[in-house]
C-alpha atoms as a PDB file:
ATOM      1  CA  UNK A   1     -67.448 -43.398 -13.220  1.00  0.00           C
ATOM      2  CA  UNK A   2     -64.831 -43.654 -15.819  1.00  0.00           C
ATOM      3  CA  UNK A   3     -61.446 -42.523 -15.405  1.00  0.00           C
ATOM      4  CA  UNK A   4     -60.115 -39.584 -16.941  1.00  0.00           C
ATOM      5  CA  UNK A   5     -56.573 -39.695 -18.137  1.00  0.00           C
ATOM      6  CA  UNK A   6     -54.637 -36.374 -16.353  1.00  0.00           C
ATOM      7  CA  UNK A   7     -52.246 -34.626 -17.630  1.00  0.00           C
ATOM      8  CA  UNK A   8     -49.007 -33.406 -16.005  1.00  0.00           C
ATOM      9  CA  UNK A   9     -47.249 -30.091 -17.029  1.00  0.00           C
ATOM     10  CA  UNK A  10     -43.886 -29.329 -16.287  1.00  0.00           C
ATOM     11  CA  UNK A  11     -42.270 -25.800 -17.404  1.00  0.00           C
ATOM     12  CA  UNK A  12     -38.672 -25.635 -17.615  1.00  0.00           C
ATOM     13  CA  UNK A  13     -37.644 -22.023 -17.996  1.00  0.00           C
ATOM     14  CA  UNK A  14     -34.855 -22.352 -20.715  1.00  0.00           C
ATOM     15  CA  UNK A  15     -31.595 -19.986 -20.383  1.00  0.00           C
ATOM     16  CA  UNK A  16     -31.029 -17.621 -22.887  1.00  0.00           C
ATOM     17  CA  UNK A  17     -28.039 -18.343 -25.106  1.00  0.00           C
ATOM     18  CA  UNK A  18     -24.856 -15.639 -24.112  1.00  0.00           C
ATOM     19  CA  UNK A  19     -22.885 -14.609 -26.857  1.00  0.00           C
ATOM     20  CA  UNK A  20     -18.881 -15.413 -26.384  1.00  0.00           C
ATOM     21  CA  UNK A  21     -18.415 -11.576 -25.773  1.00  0.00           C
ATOM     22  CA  UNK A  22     -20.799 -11.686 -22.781  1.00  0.00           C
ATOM     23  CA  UNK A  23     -18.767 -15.007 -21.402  1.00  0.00           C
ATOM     24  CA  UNK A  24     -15.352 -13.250 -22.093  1.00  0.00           C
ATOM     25  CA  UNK A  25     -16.254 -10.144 -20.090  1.00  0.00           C
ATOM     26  CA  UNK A  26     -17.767 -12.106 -17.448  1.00  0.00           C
ATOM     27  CA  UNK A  27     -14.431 -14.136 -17.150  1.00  0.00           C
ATOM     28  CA  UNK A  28     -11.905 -11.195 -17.492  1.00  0.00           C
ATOM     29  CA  UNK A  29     -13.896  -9.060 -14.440  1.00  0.00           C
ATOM     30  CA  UNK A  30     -12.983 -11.811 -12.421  1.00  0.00           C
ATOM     31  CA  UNK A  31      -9.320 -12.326 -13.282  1.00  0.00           C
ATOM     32  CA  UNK A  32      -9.133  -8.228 -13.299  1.00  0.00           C
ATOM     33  CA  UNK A  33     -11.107  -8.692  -9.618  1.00  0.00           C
ATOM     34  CA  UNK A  34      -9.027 -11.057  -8.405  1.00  0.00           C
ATOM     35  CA  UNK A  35      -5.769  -9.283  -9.538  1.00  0.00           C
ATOM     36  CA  UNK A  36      -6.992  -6.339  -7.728  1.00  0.00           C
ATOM     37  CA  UNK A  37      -7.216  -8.119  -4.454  1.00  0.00           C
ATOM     38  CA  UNK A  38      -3.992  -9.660  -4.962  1.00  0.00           C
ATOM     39  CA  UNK A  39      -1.948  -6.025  -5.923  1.00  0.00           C
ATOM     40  CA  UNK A  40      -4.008  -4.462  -2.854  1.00  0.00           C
ATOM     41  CA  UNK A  41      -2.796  -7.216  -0.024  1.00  0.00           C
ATOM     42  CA  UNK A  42       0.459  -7.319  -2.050  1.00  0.00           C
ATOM     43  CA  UNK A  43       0.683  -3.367  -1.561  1.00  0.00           C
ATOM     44  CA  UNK A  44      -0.208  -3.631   1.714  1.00  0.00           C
ATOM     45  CA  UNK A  45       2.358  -6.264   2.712  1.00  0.00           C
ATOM     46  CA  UNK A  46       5.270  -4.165   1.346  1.00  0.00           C
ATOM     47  CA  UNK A  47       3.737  -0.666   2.991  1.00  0.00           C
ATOM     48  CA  UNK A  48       4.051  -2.526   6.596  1.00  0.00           C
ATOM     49  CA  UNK A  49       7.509  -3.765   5.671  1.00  0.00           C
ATOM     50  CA  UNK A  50       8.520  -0.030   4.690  1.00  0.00           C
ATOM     51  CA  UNK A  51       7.038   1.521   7.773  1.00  0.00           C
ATOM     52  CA  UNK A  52       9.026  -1.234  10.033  1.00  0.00           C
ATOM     53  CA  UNK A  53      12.294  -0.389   7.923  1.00  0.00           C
ATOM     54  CA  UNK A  54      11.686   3.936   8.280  1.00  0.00           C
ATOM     55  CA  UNK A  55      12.749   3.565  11.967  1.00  0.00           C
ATOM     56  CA  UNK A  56      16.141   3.234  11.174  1.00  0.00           C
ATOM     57  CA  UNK A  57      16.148   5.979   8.736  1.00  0.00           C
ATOM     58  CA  UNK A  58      14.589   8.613  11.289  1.00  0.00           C
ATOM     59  CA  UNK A  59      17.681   7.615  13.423  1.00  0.00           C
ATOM     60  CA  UNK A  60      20.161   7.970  10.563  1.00  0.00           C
ATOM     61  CA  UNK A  61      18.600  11.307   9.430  1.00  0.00           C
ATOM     62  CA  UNK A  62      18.516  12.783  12.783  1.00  0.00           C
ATOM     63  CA  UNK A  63      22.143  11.825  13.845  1.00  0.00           C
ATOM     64  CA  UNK A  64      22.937  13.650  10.559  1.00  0.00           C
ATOM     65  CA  UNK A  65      21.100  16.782  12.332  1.00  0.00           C
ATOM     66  CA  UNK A  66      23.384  16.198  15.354  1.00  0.00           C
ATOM     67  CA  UNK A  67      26.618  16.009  13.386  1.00  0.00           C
ATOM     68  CA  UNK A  68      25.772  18.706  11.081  1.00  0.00           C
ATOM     69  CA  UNK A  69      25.015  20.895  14.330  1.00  0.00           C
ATOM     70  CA  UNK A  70      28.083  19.493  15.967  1.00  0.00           C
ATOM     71  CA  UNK A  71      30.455  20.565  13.135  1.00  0.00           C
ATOM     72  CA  UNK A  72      28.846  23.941  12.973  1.00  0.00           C
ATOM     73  CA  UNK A  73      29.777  24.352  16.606  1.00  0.00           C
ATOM     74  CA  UNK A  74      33.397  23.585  16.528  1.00  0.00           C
ATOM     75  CA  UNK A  75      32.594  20.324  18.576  1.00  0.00           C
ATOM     76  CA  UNK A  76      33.875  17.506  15.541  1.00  0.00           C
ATOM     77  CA  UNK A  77      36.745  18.549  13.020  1.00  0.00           C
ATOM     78  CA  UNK A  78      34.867  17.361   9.788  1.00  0.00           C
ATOM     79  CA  UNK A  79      31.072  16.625   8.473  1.00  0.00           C
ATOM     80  CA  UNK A  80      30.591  14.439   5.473  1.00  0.00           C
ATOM     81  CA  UNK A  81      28.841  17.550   3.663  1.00  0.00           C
ATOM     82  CA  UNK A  82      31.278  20.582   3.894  1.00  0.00           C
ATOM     83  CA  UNK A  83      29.588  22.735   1.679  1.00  0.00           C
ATOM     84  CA  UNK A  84      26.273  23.429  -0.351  1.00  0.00           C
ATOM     85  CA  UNK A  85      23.172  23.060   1.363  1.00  0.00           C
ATOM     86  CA  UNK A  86      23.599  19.665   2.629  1.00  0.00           C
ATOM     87  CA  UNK A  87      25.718  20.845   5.248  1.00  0.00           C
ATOM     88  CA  UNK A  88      23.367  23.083   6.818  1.00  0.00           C
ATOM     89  CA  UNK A  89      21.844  21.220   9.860  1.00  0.00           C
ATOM     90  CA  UNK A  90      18.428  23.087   9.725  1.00  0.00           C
ATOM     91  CA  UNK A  91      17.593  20.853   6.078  1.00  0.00           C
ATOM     92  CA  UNK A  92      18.618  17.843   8.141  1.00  0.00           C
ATOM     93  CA  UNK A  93      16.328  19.069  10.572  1.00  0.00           C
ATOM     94  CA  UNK A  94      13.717  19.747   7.554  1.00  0.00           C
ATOM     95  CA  UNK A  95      14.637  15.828   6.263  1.00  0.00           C
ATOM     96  CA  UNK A  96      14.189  14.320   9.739  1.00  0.00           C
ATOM     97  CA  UNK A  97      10.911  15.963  10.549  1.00  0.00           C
ATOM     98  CA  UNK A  98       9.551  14.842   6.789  1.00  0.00           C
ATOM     99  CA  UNK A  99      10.945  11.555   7.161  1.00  0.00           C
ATOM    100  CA  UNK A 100       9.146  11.512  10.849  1.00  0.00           C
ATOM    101  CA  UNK A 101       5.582  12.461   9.493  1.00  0.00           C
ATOM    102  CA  UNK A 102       6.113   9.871   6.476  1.00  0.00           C
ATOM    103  CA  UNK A 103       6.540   7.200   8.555  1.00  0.00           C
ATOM    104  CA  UNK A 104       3.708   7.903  11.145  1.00  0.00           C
ATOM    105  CA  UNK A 105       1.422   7.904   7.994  1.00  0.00           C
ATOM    106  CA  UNK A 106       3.253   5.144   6.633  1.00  0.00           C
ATOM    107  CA  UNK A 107       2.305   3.117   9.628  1.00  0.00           C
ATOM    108  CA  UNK A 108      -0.400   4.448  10.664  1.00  0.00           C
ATOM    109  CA  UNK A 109      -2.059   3.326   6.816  1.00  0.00           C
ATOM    110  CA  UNK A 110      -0.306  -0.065   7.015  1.00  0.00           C
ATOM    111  CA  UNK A 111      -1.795  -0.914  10.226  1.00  0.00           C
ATOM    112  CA  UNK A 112      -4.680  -4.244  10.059  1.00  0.00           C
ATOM    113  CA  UNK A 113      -8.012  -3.252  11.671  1.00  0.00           C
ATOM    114  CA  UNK A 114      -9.932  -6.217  13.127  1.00  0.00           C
ATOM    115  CA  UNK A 115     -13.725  -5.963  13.286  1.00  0.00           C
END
């Protein structure tokens, strides 16, 4: 028996040449993806700071409806507004409740959800 030399095949699949416009796009979607992610946890970050800060401003807006309804009353000599529509206390009232409902969205949006 004489021994037949064997050959040994190997395919390597070669990889199709990209064109600089192909490599440029692929590298920009992931800056513009990765900004993205960044300006959404950045937006995020200042939404929950805003919604911790509206609590004082719901306070402020609805001791204006107090004094406003105070002054109206006779019960204080003076309110900051004296005339125009400022110094009626049903827009403070109007404010206070918009003010309110921003914040509860405000918060309610900013809020982390933990699966």
């Amino acid at each position: 028996m004489s021994a037949e030399p064997r050959s040994t095949v190997v395919a390597i699949e070669a990889e199709s040449p990209r064109s600089w416009a192909a490599v440029v796009l692929e590298s920009s979607s992931l800056v513009v993806g990765r900004v993205g992610v960044w300006a959404a946890d950045t937006a995020h970050q200042f939404g929950a700071m805003v919604a911790a800060l509206m609590g004082p401003a719901v306070l402020s807006v609805y001791s204006f409806v107090a004094w406003s309804l105070a002054a109206n009353l006779g019960w204080t000599d003076t309110f900051v507004f004296k005339t125009g529509p400022l110094s009626n206390w049903m827009i403070w009232m109007a404010i206070a409740i918009l003010v309110t409902l921003a914040a509860g969205i405000l918060r309610k949006r900013s809020r982390t959800e933990e699966y």
